[in-house]
Protein backbone atom coordinates (compact mmCIF):
# COMPACT_ATOMS: atom_id res chain seq x y z
CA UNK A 1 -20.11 -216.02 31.59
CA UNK A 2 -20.72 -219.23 33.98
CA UNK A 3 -19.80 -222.11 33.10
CA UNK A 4 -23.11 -223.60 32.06
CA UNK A 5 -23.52 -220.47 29.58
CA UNK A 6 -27.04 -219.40 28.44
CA UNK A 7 -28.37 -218.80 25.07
CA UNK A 8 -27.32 -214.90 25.33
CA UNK A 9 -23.87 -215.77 26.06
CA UNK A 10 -23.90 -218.06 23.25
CA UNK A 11 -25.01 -215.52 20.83
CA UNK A 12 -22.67 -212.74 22.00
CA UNK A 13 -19.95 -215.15 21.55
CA UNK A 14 -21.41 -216.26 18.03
CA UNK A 15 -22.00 -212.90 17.02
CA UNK A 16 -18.33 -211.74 17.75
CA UNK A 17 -16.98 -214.83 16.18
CA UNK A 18 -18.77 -213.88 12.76
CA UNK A 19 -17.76 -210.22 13.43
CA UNK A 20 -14.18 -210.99 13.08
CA UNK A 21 -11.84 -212.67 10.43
CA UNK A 22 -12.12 -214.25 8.27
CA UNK A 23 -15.76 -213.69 8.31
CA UNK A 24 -16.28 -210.17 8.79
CA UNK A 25 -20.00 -209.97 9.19
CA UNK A 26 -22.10 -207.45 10.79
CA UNK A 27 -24.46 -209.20 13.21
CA UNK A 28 -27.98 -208.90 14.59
CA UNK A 29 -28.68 -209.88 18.28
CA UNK A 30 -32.52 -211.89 17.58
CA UNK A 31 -34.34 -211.41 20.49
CA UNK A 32 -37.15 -214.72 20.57
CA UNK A 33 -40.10 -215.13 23.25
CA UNK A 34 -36.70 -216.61 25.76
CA UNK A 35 -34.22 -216.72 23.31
CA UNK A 36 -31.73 -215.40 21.65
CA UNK A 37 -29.77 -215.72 18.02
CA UNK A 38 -28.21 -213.89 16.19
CA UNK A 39 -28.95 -213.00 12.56
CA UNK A 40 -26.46 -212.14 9.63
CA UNK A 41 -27.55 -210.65 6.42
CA UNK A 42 -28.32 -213.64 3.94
CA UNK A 43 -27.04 -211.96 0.92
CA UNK A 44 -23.12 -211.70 2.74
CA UNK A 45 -23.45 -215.60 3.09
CA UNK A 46 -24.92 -216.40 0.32
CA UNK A 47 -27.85 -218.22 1.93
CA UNK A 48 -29.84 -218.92 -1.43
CA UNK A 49 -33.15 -220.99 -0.41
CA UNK A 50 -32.49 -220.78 3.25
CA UNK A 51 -35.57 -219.48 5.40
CA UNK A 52 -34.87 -215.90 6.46
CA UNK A 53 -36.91 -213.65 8.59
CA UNK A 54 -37.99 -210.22 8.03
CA UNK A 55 -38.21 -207.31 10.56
CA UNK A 56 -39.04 -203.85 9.84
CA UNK A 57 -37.90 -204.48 6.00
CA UNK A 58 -34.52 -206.03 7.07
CA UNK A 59 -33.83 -209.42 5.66
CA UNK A 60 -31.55 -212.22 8.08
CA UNK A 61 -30.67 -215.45 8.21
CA UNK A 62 -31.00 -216.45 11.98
CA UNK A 63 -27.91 -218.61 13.78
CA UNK A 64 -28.20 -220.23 17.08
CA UNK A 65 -25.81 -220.93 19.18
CA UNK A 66 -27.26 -223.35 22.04
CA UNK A 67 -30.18 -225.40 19.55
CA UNK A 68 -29.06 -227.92 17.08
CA UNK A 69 -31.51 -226.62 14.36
CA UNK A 70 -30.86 -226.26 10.49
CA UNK A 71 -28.99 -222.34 9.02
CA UNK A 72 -32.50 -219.96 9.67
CA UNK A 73 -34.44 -222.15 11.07
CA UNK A 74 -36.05 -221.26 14.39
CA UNK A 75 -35.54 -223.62 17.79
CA UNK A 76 -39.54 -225.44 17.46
CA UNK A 77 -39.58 -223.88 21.24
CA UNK A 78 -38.94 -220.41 20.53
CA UNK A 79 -40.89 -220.26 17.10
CA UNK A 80 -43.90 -217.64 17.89
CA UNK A 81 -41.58 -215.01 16.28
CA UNK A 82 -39.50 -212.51 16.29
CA UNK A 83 -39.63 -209.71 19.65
CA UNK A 84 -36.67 -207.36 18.20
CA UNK A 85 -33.29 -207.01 16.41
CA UNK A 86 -30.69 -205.12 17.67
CA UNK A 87 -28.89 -203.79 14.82
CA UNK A 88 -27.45 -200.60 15.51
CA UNK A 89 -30.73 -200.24 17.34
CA UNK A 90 -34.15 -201.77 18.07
CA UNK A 91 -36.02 -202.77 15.27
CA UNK A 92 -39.12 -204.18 16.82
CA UNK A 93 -41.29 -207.19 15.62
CA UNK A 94 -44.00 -207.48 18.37
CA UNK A 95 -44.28 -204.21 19.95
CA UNK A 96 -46.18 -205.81 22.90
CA UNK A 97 -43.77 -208.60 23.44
CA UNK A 98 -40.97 -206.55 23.70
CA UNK A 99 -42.42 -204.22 26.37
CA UNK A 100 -43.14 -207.52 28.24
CA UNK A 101 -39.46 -208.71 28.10
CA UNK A 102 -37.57 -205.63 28.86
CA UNK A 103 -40.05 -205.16 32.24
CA UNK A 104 -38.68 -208.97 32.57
CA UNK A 105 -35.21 -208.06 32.09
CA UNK A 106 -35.62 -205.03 34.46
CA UNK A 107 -37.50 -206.83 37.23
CA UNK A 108 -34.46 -209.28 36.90
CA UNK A 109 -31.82 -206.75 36.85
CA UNK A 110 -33.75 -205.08 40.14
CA UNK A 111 -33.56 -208.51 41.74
CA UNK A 112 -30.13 -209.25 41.22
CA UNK A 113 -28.84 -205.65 42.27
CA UNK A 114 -30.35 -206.52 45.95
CA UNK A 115 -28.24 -207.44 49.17
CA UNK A 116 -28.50 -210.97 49.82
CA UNK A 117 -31.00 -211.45 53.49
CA UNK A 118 -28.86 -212.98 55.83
């Protein structure tokens, strides 16, 4: 992590935080349009009248790490909805925005694996 951290070291760190005692969660990595949060099942935190969201039939209550916004509630920036949950594996909201941001992430990951020019 750098020192200035960005929102998906934020939500690794949040999401092994809730992981471990004395909360002893199972969290979601919430992949946003350039963001990410992590989401917890509402029902372990008893989030009654919270706003959740729904992907593929899975219910959570979304955290963020980096925005100071409300328990569920979506950063106004990042609010177009969900791309994917990783939760033991993909479960995709926008099939067409994920494809976009994993040929992001692997056009950045391609970048940063080249020598430096001199």
């Amino acid at each position: 992590m750098d020192h200035v951290g960005d929102c998906e070291d934020y939500a690794a760190l949040l999401a092994g935080v809730v992981a471990a005692p004395p909360f002893d969660l199972d969290p979601a990595l919430v992949l946003l349009p350039g963001h990410v949060g992590v989401g917890v099942d509402p029902d372990a935190v008893g989030a009654d009248g919270l706003p959740t969201l729904r992907v593929a039939g899975r219910e959570y209550l979304y955290l963020d790490a980096t925005y100071r916004v409300g328990l569920g509630t979506l950063p106004a920036d990042h609010d177009e909805g969900v791309v994917a949950v990783r939760d033991g594996g993909w479960l995709v909201g926008d099939p067409g925005a994920f494809a976009a941001h994993v040929r992001e992430a692997a056009a950045l990951h391609a970048a940063a694996r080249r020598p430096a020019s001199r």
